[in-house]
PDB file of N, CA and C in Angstrom:
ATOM      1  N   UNK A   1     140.117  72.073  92.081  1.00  0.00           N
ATOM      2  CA  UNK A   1     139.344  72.845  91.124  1.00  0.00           C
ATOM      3  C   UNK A   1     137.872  72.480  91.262  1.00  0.00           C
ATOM      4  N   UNK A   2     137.090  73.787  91.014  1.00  0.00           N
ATOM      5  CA  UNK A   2     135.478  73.114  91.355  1.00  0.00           C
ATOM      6  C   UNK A   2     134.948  73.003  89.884  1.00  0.00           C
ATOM      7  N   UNK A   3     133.909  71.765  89.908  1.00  0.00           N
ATOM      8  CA  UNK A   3     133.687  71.153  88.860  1.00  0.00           C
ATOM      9  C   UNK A   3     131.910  71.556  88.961  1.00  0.00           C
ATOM     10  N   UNK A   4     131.743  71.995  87.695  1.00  0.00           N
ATOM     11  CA  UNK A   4     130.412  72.381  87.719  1.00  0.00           C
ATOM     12  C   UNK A   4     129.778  71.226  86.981  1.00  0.00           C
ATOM     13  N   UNK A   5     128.488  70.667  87.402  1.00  0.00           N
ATOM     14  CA  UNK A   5     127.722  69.497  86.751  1.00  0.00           C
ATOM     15  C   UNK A   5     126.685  70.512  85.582  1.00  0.00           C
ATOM     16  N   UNK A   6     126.604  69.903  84.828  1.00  0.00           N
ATOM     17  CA  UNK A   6     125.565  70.487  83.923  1.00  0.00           C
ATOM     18  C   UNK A   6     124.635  69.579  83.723  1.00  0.00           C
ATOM     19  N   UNK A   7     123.470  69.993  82.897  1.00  0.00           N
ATOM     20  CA  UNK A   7     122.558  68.908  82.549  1.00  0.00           C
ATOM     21  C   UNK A   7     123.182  68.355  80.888  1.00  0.00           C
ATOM     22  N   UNK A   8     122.553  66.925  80.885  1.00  0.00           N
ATOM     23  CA  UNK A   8     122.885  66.927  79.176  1.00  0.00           C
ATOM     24  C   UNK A   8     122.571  67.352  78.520  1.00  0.00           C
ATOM     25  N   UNK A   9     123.557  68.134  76.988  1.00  0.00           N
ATOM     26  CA  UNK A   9     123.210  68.681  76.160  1.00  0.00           C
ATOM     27  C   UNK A   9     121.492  68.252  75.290  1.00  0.00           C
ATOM     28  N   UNK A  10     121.549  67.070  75.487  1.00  0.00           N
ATOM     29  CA  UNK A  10     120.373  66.679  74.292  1.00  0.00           C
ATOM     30  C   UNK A  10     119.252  67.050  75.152  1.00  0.00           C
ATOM     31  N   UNK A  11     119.231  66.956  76.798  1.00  0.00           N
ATOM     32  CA  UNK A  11     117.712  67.212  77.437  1.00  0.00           C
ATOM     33  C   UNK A  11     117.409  68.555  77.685  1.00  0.00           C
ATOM     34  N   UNK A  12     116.611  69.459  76.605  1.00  0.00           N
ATOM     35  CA  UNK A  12     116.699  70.942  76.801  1.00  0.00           C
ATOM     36  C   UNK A  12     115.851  70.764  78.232  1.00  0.00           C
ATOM     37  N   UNK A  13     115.556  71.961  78.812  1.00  0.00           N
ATOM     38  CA  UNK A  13     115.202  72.630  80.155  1.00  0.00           C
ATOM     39  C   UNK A  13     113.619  72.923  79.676  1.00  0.00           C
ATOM     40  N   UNK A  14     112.787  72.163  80.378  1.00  0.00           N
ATOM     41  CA  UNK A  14     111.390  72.255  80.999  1.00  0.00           C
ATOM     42  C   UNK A  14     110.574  73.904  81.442  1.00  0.00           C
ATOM     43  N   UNK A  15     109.977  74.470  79.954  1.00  0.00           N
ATOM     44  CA  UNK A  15     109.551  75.605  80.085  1.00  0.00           C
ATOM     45  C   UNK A  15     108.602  76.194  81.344  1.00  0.00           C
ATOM     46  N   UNK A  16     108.009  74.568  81.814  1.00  0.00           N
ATOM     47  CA  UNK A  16     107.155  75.124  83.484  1.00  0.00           C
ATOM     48  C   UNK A  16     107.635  75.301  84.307  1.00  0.00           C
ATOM     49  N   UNK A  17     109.373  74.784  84.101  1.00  0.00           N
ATOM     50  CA  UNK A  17     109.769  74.803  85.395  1.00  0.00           C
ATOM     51  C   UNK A  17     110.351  75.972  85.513  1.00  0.00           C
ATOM     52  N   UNK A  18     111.048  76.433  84.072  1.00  0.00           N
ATOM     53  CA  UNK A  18     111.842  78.026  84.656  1.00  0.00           C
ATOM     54  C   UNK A  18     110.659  78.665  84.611  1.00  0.00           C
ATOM     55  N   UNK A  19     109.540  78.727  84.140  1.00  0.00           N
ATOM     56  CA  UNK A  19     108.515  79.753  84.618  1.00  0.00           C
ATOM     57  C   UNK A  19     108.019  79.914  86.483  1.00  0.00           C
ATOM     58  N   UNK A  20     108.004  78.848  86.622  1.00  0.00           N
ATOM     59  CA  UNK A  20     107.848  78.557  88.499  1.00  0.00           C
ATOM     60  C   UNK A  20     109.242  78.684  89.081  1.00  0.00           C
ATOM     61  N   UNK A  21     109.851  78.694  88.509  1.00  0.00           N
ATOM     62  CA  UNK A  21     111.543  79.489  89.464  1.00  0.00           C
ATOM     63  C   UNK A  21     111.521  80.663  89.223  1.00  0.00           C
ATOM     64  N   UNK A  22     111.061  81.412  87.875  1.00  0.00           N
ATOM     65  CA  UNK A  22     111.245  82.980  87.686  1.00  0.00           C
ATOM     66  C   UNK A  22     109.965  83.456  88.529  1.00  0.00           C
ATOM     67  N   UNK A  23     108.940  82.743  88.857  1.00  0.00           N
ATOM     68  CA  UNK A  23     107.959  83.819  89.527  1.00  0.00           C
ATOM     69  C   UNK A  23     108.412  83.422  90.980  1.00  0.00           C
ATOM     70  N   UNK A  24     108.906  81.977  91.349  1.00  0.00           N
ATOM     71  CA  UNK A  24     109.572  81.865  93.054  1.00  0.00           C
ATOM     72  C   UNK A  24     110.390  83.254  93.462  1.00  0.00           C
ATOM     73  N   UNK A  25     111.184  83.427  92.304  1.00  0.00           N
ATOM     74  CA  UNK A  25     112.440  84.090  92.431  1.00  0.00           C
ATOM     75  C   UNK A  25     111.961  85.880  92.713  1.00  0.00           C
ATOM     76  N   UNK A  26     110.966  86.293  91.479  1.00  0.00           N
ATOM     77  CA  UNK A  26     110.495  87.416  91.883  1.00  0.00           C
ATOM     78  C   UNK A  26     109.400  87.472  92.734  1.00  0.00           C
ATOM     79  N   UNK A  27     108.712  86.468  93.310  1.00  0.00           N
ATOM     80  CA  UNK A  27     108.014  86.618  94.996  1.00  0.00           C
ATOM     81  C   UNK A  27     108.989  86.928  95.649  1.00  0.00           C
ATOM     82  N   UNK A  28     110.258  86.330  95.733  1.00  0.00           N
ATOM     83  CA  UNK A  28     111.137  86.248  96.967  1.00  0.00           C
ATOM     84  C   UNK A  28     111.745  87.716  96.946  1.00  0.00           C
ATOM     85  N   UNK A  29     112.176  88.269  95.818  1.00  0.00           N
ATOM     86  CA  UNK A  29     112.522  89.536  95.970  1.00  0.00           C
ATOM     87  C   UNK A  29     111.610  90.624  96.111  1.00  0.00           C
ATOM     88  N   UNK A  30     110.632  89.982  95.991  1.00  0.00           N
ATOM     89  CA  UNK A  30     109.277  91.129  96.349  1.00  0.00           C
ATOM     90  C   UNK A  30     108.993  91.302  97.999  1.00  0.00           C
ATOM     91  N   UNK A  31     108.826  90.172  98.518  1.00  0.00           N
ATOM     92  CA  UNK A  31     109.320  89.726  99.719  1.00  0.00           C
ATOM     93  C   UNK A  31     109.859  90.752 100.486  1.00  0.00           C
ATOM     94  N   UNK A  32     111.436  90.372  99.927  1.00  0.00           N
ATOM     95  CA  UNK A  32     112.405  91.024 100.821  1.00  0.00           C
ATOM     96  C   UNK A  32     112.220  92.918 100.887  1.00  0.00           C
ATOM     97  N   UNK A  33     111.664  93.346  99.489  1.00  0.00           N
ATOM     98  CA  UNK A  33     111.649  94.484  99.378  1.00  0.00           C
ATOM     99  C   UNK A  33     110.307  95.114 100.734  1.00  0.00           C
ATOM    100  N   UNK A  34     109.538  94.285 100.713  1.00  0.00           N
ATOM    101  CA  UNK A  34     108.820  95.028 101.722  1.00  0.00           C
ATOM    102  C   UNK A  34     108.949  94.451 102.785  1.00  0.00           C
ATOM    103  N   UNK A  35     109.769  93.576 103.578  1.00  0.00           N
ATOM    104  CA  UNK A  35     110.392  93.346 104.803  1.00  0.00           C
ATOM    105  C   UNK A  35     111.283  94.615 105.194  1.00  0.00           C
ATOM    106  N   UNK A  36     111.585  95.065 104.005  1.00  0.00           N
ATOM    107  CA  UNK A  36     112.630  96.292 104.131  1.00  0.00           C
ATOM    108  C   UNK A  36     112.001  97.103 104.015  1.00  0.00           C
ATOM    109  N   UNK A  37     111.212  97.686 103.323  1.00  0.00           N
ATOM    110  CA  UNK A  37     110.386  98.969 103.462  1.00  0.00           C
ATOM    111  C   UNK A  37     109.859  99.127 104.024  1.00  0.00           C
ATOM    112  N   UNK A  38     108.996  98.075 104.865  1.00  0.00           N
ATOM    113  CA  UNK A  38     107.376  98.648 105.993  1.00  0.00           C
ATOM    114  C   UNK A  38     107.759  98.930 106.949  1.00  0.00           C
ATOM    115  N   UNK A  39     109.077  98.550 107.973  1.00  0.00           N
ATOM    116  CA  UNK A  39     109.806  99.116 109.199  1.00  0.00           C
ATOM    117  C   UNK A  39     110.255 100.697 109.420  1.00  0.00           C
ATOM    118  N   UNK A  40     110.370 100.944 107.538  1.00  0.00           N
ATOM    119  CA  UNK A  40     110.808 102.451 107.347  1.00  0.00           C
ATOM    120  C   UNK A  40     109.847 103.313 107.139  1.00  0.00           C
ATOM    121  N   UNK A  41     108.943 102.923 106.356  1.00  0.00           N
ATOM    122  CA  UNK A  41     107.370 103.291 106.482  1.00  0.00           C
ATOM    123  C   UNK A  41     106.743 103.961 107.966  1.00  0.00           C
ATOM    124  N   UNK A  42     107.020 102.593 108.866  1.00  0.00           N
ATOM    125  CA  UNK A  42     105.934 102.831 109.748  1.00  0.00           C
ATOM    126  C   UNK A  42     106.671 103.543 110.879  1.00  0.00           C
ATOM    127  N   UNK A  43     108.159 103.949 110.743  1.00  0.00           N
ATOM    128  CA  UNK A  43     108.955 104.304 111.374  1.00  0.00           C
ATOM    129  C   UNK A  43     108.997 105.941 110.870  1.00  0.00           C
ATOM    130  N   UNK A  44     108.480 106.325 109.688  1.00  0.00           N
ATOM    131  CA  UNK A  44     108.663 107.696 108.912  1.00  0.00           C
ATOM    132  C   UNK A  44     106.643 107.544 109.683  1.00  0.00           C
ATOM    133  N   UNK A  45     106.283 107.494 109.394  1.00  0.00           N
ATOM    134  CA  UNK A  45     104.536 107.606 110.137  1.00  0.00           C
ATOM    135  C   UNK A  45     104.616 108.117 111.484  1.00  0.00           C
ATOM    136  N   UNK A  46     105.391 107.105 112.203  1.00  0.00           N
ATOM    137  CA  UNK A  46     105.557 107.544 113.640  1.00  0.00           C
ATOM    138  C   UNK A  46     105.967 109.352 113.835  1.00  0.00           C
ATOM    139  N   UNK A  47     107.215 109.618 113.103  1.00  0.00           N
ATOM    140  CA  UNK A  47     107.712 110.527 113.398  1.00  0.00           C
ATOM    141  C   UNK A  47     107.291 111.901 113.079  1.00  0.00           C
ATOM    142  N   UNK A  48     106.140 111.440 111.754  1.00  0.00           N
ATOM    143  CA  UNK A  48     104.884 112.666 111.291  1.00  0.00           C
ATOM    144  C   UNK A  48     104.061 112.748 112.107  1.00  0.00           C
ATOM    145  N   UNK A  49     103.519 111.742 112.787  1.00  0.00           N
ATOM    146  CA  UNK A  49     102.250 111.639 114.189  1.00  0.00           C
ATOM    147  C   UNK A  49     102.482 112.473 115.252  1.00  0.00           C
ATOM    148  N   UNK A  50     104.348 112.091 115.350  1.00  0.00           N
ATOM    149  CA  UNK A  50     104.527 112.601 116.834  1.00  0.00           C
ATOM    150  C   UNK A  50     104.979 114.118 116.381  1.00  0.00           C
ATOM    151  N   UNK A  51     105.128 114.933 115.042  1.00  0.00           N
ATOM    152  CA  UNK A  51     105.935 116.351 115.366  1.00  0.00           C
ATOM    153  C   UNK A  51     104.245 116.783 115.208  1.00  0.00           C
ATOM    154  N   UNK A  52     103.053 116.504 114.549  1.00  0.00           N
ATOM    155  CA  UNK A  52     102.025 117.030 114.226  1.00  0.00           C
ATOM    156  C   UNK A  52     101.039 116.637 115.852  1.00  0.00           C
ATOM    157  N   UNK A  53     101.035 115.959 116.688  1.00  0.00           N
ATOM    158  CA  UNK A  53     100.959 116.356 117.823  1.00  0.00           C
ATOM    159  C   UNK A  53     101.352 117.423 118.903  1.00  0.00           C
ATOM    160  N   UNK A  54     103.119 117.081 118.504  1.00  0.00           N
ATOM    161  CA  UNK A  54     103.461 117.772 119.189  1.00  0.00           C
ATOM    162  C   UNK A  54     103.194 119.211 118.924  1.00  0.00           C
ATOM    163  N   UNK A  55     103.127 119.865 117.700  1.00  0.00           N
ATOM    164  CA  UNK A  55     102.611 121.042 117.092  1.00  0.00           C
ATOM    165  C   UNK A  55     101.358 121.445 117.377  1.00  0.00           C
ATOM    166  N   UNK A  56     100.364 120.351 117.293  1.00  0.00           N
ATOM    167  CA  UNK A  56      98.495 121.098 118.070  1.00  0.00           C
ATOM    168  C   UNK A  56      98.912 121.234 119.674  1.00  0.00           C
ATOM    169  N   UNK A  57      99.608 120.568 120.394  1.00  0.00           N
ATOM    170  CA  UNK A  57     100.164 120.661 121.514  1.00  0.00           C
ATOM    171  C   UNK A  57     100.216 121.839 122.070  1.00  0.00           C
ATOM    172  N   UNK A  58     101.646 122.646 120.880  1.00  0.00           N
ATOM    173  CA  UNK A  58     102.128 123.600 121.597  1.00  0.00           C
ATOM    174  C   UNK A  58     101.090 125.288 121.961  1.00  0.00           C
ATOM    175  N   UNK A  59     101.553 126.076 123.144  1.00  0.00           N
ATOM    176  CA  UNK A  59     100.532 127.039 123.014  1.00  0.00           C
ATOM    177  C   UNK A  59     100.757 127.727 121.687  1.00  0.00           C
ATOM    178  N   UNK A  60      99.334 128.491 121.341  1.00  0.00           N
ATOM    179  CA  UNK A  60      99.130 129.460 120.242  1.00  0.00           C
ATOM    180  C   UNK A  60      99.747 130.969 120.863  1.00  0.00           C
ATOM    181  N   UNK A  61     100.353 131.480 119.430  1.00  0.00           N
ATOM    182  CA  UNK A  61     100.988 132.779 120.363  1.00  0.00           C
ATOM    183  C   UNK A  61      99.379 133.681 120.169  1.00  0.00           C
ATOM    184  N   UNK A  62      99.818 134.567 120.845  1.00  0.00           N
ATOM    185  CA  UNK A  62      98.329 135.768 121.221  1.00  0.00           C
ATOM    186  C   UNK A  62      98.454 136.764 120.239  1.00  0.00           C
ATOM    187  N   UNK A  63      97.075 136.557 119.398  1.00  0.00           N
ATOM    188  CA  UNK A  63      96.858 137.557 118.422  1.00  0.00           C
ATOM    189  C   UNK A  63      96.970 138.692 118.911  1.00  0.00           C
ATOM    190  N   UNK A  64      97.010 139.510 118.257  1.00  0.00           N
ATOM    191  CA  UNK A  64      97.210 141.397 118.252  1.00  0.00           C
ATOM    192  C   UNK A  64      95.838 141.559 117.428  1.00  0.00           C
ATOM    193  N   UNK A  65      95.666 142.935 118.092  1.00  0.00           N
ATOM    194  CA  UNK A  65      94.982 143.495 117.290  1.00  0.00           C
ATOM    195  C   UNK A  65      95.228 144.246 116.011  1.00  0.00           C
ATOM    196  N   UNK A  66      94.790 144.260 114.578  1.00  0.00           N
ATOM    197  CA  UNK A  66      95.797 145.308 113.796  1.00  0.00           C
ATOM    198  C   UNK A  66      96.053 146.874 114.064  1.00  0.00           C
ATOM    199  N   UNK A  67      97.407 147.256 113.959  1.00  0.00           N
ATOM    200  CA  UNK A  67      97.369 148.394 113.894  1.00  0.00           C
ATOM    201  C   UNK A  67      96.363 149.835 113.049  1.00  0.00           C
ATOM    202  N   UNK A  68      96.067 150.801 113.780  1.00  0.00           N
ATOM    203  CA  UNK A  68      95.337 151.582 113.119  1.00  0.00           C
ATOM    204  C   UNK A  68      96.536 152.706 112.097  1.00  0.00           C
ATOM    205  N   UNK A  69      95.936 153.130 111.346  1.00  0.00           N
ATOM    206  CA  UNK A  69      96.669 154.510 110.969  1.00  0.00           C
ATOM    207  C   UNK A  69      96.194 155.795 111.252  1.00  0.00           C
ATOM    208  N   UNK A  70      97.251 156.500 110.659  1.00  0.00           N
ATOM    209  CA  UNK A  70      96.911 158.078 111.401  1.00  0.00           C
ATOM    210  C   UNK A  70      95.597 158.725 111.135  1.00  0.00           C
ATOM    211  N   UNK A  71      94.806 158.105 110.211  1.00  0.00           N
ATOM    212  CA  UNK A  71      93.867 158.313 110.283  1.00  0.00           C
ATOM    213  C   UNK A  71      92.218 157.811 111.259  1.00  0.00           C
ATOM    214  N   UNK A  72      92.890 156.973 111.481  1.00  0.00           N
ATOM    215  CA  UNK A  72      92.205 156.440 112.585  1.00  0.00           C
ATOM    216  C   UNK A  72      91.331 154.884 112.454  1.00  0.00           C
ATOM    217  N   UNK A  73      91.811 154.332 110.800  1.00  0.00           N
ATOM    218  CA  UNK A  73      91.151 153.472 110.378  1.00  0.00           C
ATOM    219  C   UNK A  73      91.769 152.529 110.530  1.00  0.00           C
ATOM    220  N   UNK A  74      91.267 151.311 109.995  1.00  0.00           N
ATOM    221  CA  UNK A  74      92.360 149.925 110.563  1.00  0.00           C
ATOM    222  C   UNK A  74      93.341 149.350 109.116  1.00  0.00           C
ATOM    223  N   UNK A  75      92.438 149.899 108.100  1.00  0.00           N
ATOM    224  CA  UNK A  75      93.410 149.799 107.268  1.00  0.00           C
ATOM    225  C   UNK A  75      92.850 148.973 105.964  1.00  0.00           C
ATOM    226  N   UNK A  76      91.527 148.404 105.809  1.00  0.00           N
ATOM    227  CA  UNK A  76      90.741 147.777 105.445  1.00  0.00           C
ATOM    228  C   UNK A  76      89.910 147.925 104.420  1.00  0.00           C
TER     229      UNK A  76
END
């Protein structure tokens, strides 16, 4: 059976110290959150760079001129 140690009842817990474990604790998960996000970031960047290249890239189709009507005007 596992035996959990506790501290003694009479010595309450040191208010600086859970304050410097609760901000360790939320650096560390702050941390991890953008170890995880900036790969996806810069991986979603890439893939806007490369279709908006590839798009000024491609040829332009060839304007027309507008059609006239039977009257002979352009329509304007």
């Amino acid at each position: 059976m596992l035996s959990v140690t506790r501290a003694p009842a009479g010595r309450p817990e040191s208010p600086p110290l859970v304050v410097a474990t609760t901000v360790l604790q939320l650096a560390l998960v702050v941390v991890v959150w953008l170890l995880a996000l900036i790969p996806a970031a810069i991986a979603a960047l890439t893939v806007l760079a490369f279709k908006t290249v590839r798009g000024a890239l491609r040829k332009a189709p060839a304007v027309l001129p507008p059609l006239k009507n039977k009257m002979g005007e352009d329509g304007r």
